[in-house]
Each structure stands twice: as C-alpha cells, then as structure tokens.
N, C-alpha and C. Protein backbone atom coordinates (compact mmCIF):
# COMPACT_ATOMS: atom_id res chain seq x y z
N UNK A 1 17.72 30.24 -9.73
CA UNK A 1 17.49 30.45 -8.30
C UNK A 1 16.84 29.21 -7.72
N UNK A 2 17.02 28.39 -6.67
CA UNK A 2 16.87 27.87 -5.79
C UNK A 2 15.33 27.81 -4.97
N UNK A 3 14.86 27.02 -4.96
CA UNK A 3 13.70 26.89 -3.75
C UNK A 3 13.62 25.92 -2.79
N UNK A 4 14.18 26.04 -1.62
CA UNK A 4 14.24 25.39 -1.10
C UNK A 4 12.49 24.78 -0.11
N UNK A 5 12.29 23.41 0.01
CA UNK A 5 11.41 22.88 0.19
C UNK A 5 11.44 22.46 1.78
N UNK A 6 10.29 22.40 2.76
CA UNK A 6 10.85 21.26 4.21
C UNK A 6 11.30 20.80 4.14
N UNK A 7 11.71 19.88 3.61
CA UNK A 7 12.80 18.58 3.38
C UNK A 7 14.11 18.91 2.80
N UNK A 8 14.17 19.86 2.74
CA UNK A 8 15.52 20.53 1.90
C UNK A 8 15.97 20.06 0.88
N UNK A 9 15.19 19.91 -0.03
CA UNK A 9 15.01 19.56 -1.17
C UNK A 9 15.38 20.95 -2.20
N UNK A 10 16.16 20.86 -2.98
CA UNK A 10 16.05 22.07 -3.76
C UNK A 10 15.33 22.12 -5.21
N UNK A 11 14.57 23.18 -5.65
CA UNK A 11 13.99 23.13 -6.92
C UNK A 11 14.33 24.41 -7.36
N UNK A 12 14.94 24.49 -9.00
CA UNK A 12 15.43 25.44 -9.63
C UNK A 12 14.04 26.09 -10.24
N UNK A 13 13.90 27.28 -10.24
CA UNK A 13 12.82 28.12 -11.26
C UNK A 13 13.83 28.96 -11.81
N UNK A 14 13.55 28.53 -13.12
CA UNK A 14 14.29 30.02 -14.40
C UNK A 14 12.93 30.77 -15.07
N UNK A 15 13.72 31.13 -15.90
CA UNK A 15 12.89 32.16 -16.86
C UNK A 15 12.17 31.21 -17.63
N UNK A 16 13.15 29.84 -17.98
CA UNK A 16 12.61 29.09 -19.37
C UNK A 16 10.93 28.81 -18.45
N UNK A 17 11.37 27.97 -17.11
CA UNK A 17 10.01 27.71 -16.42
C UNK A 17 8.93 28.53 -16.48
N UNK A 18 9.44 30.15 -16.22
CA UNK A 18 8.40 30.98 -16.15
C UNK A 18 7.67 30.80 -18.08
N UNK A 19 8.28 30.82 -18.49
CA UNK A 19 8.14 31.21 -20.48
C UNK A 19 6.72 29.94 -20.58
N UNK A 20 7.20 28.66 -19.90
CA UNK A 20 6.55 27.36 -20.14
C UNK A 20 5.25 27.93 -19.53
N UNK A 21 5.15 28.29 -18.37
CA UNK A 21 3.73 28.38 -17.29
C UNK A 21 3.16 29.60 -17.79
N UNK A 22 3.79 30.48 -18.69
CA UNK A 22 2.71 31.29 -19.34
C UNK A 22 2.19 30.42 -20.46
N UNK A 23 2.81 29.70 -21.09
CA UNK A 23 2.12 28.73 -22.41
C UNK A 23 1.21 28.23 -21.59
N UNK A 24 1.84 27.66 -20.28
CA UNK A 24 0.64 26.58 -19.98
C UNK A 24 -0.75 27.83 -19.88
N UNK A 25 -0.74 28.58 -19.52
CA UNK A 25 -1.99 29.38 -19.09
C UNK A 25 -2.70 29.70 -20.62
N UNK A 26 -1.86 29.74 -21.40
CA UNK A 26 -2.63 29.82 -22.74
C UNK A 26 -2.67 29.35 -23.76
N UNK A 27 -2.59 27.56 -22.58
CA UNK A 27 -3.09 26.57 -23.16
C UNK A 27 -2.39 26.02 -24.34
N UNK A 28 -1.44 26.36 -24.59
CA UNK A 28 -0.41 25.81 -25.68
C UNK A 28 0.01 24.47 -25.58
N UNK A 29 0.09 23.81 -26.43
CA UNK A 29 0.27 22.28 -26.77
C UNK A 29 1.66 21.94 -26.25
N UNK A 30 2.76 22.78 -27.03
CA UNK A 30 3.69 22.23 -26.59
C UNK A 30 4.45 22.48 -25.70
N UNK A 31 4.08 23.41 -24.45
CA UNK A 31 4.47 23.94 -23.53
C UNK A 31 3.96 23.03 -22.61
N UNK A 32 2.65 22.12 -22.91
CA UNK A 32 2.28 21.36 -21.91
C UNK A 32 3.05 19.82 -22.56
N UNK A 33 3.35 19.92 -23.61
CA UNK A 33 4.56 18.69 -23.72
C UNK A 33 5.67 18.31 -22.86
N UNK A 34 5.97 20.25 -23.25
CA UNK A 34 7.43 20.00 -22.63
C UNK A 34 7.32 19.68 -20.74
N UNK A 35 6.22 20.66 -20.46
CA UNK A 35 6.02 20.66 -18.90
C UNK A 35 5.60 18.57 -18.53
N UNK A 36 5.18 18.19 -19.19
CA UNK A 36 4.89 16.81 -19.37
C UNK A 36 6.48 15.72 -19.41
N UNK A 37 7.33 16.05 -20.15
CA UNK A 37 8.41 15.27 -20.35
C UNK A 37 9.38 15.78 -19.36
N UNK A 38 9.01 16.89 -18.62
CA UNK A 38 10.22 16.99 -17.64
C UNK A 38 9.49 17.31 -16.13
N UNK A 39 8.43 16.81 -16.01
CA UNK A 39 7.98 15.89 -14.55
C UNK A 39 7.35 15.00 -14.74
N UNK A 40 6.80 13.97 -15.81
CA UNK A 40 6.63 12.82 -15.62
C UNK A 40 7.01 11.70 -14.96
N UNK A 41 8.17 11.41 -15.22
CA UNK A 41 8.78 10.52 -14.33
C UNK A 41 8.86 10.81 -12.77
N UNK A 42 8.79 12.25 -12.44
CA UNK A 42 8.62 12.31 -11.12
C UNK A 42 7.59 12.22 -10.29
N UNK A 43 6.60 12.59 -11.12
CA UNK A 43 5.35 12.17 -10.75
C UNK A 43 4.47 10.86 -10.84
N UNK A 44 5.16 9.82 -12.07
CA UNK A 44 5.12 8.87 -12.05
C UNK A 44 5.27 7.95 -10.51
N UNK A 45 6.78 8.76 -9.99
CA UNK A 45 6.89 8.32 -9.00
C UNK A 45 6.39 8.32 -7.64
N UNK A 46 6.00 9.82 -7.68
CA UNK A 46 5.10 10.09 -6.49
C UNK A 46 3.92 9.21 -6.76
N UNK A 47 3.00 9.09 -7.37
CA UNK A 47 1.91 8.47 -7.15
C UNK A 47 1.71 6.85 -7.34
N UNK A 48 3.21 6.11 -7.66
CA UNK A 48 3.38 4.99 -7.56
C UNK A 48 3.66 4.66 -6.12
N UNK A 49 4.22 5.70 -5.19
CA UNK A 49 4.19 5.25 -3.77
C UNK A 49 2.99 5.08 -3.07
N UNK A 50 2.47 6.38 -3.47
CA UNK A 50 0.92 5.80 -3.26
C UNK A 50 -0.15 4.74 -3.64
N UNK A 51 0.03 4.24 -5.07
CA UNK A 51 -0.71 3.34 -5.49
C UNK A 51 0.43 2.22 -6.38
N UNK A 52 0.16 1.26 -5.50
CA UNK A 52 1.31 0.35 -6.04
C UNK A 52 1.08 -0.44 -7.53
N UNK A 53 -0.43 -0.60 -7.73
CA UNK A 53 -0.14 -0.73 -9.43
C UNK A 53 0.50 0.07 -10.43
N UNK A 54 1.37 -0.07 -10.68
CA UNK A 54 2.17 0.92 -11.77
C UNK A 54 0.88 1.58 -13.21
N UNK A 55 -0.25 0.67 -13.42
CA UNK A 55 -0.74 1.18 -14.53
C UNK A 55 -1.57 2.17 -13.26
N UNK A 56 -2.54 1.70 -12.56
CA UNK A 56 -3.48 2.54 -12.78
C UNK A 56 -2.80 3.83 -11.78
N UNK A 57 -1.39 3.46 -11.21
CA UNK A 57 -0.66 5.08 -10.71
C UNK A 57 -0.52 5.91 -11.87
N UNK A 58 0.17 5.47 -13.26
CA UNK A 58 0.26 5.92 -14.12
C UNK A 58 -1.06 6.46 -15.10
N UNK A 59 -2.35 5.91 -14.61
CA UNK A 59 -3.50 6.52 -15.08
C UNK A 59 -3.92 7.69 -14.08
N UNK A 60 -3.45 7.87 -12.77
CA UNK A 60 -3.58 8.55 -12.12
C UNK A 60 -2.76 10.07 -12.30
N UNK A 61 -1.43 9.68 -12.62
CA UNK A 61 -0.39 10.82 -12.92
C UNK A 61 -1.62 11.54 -14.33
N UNK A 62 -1.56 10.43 -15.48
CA UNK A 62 -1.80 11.79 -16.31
C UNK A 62 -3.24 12.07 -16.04
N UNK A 63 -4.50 11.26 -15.38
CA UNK A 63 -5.69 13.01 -14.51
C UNK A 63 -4.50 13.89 -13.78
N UNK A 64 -3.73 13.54 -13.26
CA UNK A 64 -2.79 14.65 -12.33
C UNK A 64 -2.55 15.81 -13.47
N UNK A 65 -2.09 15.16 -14.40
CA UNK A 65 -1.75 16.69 -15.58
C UNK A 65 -3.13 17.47 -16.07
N UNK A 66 -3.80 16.67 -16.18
CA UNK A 66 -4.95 17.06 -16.92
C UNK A 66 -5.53 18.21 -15.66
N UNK A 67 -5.45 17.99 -14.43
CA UNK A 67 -5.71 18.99 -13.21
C UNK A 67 -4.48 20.23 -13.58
N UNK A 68 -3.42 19.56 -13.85
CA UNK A 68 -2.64 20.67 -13.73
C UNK A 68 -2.57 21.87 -15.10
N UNK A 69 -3.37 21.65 -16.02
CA UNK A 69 -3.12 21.91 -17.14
C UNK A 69 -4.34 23.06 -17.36
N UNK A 70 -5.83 22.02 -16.76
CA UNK A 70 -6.68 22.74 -16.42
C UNK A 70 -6.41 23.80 -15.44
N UNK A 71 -5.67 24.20 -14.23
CA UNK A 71 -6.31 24.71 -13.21
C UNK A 71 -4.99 25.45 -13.12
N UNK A 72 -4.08 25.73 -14.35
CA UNK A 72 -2.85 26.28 -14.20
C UNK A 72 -2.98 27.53 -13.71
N UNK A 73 -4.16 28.29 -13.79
CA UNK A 73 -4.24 29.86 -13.68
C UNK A 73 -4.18 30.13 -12.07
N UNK A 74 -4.87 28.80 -11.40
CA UNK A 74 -4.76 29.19 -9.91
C UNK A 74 -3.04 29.34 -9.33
N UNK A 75 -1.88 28.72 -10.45
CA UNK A 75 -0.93 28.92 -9.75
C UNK A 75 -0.57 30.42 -9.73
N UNK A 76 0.00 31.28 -8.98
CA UNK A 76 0.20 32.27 -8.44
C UNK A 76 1.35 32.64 -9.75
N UNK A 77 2.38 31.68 -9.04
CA UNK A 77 3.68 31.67 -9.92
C UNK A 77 4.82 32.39 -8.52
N UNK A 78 3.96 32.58 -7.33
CA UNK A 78 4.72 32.53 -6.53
C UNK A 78 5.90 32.07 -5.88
N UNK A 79 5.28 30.72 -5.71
CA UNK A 79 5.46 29.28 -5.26
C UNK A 79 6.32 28.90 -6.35
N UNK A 80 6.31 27.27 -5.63
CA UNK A 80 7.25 26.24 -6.30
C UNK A 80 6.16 25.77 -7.35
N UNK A 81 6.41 26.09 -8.80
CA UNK A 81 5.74 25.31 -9.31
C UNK A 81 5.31 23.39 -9.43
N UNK A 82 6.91 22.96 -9.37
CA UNK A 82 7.03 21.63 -8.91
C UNK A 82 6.25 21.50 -7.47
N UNK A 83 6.65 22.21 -6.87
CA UNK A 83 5.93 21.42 -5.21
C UNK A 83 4.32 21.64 -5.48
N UNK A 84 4.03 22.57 -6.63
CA UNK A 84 2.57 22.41 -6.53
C UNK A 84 2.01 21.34 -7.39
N UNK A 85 3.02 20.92 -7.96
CA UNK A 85 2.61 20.09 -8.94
C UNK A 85 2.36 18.57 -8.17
N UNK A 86 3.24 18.93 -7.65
CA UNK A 86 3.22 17.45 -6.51
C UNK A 86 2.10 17.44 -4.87
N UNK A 87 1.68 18.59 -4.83
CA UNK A 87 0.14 18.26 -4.45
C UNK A 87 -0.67 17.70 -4.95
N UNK A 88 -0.84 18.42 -6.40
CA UNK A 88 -2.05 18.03 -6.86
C UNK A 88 -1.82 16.39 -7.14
N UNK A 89 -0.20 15.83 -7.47
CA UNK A 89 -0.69 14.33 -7.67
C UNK A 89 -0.52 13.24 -6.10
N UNK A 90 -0.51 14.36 -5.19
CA UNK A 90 -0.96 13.14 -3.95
C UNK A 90 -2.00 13.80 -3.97
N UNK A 91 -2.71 14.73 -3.58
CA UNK A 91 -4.23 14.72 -4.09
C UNK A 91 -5.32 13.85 -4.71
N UNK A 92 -4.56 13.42 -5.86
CA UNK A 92 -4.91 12.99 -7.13
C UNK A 92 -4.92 11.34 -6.69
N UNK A 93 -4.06 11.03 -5.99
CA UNK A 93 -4.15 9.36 -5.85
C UNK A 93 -4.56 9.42 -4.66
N UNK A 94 -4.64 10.13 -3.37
CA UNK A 94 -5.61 10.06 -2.11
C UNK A 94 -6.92 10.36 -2.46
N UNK A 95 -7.59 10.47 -3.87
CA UNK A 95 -9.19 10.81 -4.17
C UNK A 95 -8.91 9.22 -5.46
N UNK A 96 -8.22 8.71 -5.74
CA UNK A 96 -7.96 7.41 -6.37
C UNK A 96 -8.07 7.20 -5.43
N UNK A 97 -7.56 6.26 -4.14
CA UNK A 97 -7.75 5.39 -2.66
C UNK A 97 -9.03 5.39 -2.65
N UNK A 98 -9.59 6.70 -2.29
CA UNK A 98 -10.75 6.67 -1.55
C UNK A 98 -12.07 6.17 -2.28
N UNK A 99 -11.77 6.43 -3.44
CA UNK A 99 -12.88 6.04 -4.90
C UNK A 99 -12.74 4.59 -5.18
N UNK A 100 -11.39 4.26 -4.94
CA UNK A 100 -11.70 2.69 -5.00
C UNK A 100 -11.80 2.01 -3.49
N UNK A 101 -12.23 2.38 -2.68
CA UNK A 101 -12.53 2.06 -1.08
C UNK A 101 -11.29 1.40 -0.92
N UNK A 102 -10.00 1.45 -1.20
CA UNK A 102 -8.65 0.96 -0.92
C UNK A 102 -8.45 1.85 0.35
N UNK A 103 -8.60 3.40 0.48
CA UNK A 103 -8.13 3.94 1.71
C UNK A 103 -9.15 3.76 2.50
N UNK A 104 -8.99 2.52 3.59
CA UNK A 104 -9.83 2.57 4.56
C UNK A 104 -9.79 3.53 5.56
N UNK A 105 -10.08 4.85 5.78
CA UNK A 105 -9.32 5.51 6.72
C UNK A 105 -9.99 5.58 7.76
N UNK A 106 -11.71 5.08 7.71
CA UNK A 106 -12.30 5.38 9.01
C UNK A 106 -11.02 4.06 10.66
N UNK A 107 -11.12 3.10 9.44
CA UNK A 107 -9.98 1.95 10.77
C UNK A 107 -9.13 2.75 11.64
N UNK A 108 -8.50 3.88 10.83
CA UNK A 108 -7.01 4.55 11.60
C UNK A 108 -7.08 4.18 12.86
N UNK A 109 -8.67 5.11 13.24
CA UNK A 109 -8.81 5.47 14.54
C UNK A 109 -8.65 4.36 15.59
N UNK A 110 -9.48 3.16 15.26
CA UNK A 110 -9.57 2.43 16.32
C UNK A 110 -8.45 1.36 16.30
N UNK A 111 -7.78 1.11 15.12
CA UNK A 111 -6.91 -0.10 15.13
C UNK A 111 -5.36 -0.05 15.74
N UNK A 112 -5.11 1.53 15.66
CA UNK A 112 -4.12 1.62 16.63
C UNK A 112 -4.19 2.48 17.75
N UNK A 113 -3.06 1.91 18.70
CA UNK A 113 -3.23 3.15 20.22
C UNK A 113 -2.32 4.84 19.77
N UNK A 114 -2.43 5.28 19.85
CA UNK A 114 -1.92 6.08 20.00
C UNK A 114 0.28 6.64 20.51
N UNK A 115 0.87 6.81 19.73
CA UNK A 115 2.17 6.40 19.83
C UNK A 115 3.00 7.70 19.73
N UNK A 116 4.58 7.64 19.98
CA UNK A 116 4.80 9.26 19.89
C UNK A 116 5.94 8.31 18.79
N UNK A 117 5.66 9.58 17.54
CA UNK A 117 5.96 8.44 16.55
C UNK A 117 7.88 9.03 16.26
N UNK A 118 8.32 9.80 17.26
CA UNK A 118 9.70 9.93 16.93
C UNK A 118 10.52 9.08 17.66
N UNK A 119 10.01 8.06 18.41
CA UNK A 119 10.26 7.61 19.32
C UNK A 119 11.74 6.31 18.45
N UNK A 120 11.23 5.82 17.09
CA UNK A 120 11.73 4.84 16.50
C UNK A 120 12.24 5.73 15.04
N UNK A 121 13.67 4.99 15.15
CA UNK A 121 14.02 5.56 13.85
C UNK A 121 15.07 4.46 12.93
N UNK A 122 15.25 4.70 11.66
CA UNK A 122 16.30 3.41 11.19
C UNK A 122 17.48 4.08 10.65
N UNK A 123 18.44 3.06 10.30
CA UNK A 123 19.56 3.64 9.50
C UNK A 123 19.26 4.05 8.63
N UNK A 124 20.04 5.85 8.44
CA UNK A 124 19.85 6.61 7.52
C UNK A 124 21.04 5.85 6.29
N UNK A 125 21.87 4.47 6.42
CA UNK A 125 23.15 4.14 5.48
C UNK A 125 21.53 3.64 3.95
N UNK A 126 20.66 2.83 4.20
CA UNK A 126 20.06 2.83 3.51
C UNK A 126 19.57 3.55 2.07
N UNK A 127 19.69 3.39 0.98
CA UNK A 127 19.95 4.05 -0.52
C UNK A 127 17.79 4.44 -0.66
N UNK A 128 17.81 5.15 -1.29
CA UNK A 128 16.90 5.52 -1.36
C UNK A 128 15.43 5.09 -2.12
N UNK A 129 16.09 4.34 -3.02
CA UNK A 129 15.76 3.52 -4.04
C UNK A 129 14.95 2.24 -3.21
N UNK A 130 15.86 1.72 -2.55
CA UNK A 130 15.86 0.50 -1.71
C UNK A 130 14.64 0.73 -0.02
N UNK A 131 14.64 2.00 0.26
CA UNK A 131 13.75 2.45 1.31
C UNK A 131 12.42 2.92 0.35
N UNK A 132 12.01 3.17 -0.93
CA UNK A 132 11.07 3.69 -1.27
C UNK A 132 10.24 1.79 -1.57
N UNK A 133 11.18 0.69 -2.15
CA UNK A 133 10.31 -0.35 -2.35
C UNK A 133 9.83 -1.40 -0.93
N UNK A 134 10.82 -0.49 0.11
CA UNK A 134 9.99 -1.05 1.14
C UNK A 134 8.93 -0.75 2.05
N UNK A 135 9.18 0.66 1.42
CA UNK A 135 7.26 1.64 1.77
C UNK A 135 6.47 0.70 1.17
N UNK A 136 6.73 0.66 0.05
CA UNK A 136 5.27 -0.08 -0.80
C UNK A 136 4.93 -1.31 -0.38
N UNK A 137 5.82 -1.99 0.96
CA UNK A 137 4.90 -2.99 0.97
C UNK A 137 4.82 -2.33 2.35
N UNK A 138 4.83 -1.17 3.10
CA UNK A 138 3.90 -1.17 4.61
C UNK A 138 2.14 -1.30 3.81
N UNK A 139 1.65 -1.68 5.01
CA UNK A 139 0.10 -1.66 5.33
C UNK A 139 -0.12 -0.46 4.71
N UNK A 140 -1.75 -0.01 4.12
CA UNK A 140 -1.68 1.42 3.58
C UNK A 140 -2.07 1.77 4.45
N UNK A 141 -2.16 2.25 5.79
CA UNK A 141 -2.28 3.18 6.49
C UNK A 141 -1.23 3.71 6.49
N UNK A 142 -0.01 2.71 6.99
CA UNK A 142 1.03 3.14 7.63
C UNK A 142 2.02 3.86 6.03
N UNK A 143 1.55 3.30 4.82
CA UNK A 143 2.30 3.78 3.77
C UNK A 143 1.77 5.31 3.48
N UNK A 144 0.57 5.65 3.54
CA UNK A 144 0.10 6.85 3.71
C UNK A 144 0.95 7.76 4.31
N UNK A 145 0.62 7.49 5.66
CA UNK A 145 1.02 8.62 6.54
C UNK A 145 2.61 8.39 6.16
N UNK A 146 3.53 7.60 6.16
CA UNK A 146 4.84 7.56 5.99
C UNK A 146 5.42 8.48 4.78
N UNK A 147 4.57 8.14 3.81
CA UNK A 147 4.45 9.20 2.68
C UNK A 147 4.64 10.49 2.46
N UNK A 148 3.17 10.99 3.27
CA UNK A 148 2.98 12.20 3.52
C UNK A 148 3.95 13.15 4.29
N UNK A 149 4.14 12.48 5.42
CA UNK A 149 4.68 12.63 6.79
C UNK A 149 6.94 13.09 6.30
N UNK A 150 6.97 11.60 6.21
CA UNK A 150 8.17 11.62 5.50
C UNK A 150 9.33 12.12 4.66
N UNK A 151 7.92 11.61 3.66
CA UNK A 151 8.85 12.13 2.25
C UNK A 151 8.61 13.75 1.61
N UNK A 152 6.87 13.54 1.97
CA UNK A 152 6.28 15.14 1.20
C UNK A 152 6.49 16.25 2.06
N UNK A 153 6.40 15.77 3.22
CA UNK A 153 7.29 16.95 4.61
C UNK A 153 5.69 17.45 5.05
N UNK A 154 4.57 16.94 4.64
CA UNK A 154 3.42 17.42 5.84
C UNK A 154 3.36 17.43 6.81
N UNK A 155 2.53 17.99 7.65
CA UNK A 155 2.57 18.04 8.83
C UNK A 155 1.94 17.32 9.68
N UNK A 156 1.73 16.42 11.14
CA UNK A 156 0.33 15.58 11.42
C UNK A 156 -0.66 16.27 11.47
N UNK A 157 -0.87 17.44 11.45
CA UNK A 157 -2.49 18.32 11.27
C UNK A 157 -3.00 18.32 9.98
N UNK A 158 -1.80 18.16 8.83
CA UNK A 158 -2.13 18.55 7.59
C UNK A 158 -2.85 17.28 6.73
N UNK A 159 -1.99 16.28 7.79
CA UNK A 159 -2.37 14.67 7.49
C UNK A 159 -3.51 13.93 7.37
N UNK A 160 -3.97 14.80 9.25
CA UNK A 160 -5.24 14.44 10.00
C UNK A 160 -6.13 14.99 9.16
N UNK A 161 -5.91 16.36 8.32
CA UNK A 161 -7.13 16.73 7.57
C UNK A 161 -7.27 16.16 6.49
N UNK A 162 -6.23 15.62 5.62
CA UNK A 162 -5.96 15.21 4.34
C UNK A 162 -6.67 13.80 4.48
N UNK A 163 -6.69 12.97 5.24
CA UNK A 163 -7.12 11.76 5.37
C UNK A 163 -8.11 11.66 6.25
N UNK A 164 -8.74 12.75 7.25
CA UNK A 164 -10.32 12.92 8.05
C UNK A 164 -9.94 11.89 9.21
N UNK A 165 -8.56 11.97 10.04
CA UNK A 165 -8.48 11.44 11.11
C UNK A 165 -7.19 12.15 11.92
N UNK A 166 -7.43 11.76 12.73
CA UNK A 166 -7.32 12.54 14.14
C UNK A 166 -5.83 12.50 14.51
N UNK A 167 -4.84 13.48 14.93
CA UNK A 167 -3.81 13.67 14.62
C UNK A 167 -2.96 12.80 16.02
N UNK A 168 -3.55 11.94 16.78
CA UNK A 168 -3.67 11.29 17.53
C UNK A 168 -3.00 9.62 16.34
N UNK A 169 -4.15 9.67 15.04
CA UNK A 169 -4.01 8.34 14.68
C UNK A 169 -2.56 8.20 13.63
N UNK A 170 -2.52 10.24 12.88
CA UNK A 170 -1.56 9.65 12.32
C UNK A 170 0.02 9.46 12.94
N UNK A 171 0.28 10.10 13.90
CA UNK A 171 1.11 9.75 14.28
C UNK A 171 1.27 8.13 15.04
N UNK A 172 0.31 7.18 15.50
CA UNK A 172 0.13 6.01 15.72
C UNK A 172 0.67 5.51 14.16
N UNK A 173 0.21 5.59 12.87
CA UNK A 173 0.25 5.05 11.93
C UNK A 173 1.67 5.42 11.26
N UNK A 174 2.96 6.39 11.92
CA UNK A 174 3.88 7.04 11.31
C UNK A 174 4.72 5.69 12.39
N UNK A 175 4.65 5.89 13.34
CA UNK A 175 5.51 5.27 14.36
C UNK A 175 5.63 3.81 14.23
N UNK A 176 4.21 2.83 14.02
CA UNK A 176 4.13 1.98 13.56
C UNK A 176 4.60 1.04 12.33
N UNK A 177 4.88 2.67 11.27
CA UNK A 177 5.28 2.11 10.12
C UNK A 177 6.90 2.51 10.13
N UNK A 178 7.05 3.10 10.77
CA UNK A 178 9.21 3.34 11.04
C UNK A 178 8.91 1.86 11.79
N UNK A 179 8.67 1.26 12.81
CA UNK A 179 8.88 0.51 13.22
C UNK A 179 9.13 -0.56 12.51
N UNK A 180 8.03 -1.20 11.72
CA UNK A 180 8.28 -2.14 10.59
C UNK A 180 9.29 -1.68 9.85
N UNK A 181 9.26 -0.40 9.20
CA UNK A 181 11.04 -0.46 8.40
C UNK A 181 11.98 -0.47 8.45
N UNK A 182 11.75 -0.56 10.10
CA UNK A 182 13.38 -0.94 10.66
C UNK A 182 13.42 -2.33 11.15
N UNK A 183 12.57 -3.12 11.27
CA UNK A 183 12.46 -4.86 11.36
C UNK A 183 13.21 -5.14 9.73
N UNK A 184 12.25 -4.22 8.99
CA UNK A 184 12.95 -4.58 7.45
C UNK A 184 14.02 -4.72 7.10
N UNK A 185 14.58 -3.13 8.19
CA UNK A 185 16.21 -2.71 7.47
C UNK A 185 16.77 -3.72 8.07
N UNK A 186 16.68 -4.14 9.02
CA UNK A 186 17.77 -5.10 10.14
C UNK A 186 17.78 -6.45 9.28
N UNK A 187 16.71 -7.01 8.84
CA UNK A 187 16.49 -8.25 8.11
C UNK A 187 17.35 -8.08 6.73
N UNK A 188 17.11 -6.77 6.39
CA UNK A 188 17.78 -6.74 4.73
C UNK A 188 19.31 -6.78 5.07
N UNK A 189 19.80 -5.90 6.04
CA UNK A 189 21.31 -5.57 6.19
C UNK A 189 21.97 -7.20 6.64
N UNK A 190 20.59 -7.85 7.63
CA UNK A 190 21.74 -9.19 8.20
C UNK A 190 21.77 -10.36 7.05
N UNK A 191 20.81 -10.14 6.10
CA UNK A 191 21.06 -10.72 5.09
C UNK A 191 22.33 -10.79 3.75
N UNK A 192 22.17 -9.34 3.54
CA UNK A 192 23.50 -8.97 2.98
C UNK A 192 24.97 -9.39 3.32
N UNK A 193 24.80 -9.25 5.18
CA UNK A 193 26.05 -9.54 5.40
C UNK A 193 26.02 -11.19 5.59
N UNK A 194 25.20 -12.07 5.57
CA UNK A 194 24.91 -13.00 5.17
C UNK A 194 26.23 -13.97 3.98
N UNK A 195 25.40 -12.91 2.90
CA UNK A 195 26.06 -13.32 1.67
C UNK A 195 27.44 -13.10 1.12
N UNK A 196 27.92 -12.09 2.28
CA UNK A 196 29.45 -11.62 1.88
C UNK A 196 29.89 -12.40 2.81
N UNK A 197 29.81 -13.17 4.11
CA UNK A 197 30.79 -14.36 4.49
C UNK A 197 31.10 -15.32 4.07
C-alpha cells in the first residue's frame, strides 16, 4: 500500500516494514541493520543538503539513527515511517547548524525585505540530480528554507517555527533563493548549448 506524501511522493509500507519496526521496538540488532541499509543512502542524502560536508552530514545521519532507534516507540506506526524518519534527520542537522553557529538565523530577519516568494520560478526540464548540487551552493539561509519549503513540502509557519523566524523572512529567503536558481539554470542551459554549436 501506498503513502502518499505533499509532494506526491509515494512510500510503500508492507508487513515486512511493519515485522522490522516491531524488532526495532525490541531493540533487535538486525532489524536495526536492515532498517539501516535500506534508508541510509537516503538519509545520507537528506542531510547532505543540509550540511555540505559529506563527513560530518554523514556523522549527522548516523546520531539521526541512533534518535531513531532510541525513540522508535514514539512512532505510532500510523504514519509514514520513512517520512518520520526524515524529520528526525532534518531535525538532526538543523540542531548540527545551530551547534556549530553555521545557522545564522537571527540575520533572516533583517537582511532581507520581505518578498512573495511564488512570484519566481525555473525550468522544471532540469534533472534532479543537477538542481540538488545547485542548492548546495545557495547561501544557507536561502538553502534552508529552499529545502524545507521545496523539497520536504513544509509549510512557511512550520519553517518560521523550525528556524525561530518570522514567516515574513522565510518566504523572503524562498523567493530569493528560486531567484538565484534560475540565474543558475539560465547560465547552465546557455552554456550547454554553448558546447553543442
């Protein structure tokens, strides 16, 4: 069966999943293996958007398991297990930011005006692969909220609380950062076609 996510994203839950998340609750080794080898890499990835060193994202993912492993009992089993899994590791690297004073977030407020951030949008022909390494180089404000906003399907209230600013700034910091990725896309595409004349 199917779970569909905001983003319309689909995530399968079976029985095997359910079989695993009772191990995980009682703490079994290799149930947290297996739950380990088949979202690692995805979570690898989530928290490499957030933190662009690959090691210490990757020191970040596994505290992310170690939360998830610990605190398995709060999952319901309602829910998406994956989508909860993927809270806890933007969680997990927005309390990394803030611990290494990398997320400056008090700036949001004053460094930009205020913007209506649907205003700018880019070509959706862009591969996905190719739009995620050009998040990593927006500004981290604007990679934040683009993040969140974007990819994880939050909301700007959910944002404004997640980061302790004002739903005023993240949408300034969403609009700002489509803006730059579409200076990007235009630069990458006239380049390309560049090279094929």
């Amino acid at each position: 069966m199917g779970v569909e996510t905001k983003k319309g994203l689909s995530f399968s839950f079976t029985s095997l999943d359910q079989s695993l998340i009772s191990g995980l609750k009682k703490q079994d080794r290799k149930a947290q293996q297996t739950i380990f080898q088949k979202f690692n890499r995805k979570m690898f990835a989530i928290c490499h958007r957030y933190i662009t060193d690959p090691y210490q994202a990757e020191d970040v993912m596994m505290a992310g398991f170690m939360v998830v492993f610990s605190k398995i009992d709060q999952f319901s089993g309602d829910g998406n297990f994956e989508g909860w899994v993927r809270k806890i590791m933007v969680t997990q690297s927005l309390q990394f930011l803030r611990k290494s004073k990398s997320l400056e977030i008090n700036r949001f407020e004053t460094e930009f005006e205020t913007a209506d951030s649907e205003s700018v949008s880019f070509s959706s022909n862009i591969d996905y692969e190719t739009l995620l390494q050009l998040v990593q180089k927006l500004p981290m404000g604007y990679r934040m909220v683009f993040n969140l906003f974007a990819i994880e399907g939050y909301s700007h209230q959910e944002i404004s609380e997640m980061l302790h600013i004002s739903e005023g700034a993240s949408k300034s910091q969403l609009f700002k950062g489509r803006a730059l990725l579409q200076v990007w896309v235009l630069d990458l595409y006239k380049d390309q076609n560049t090279k094929t004349i």
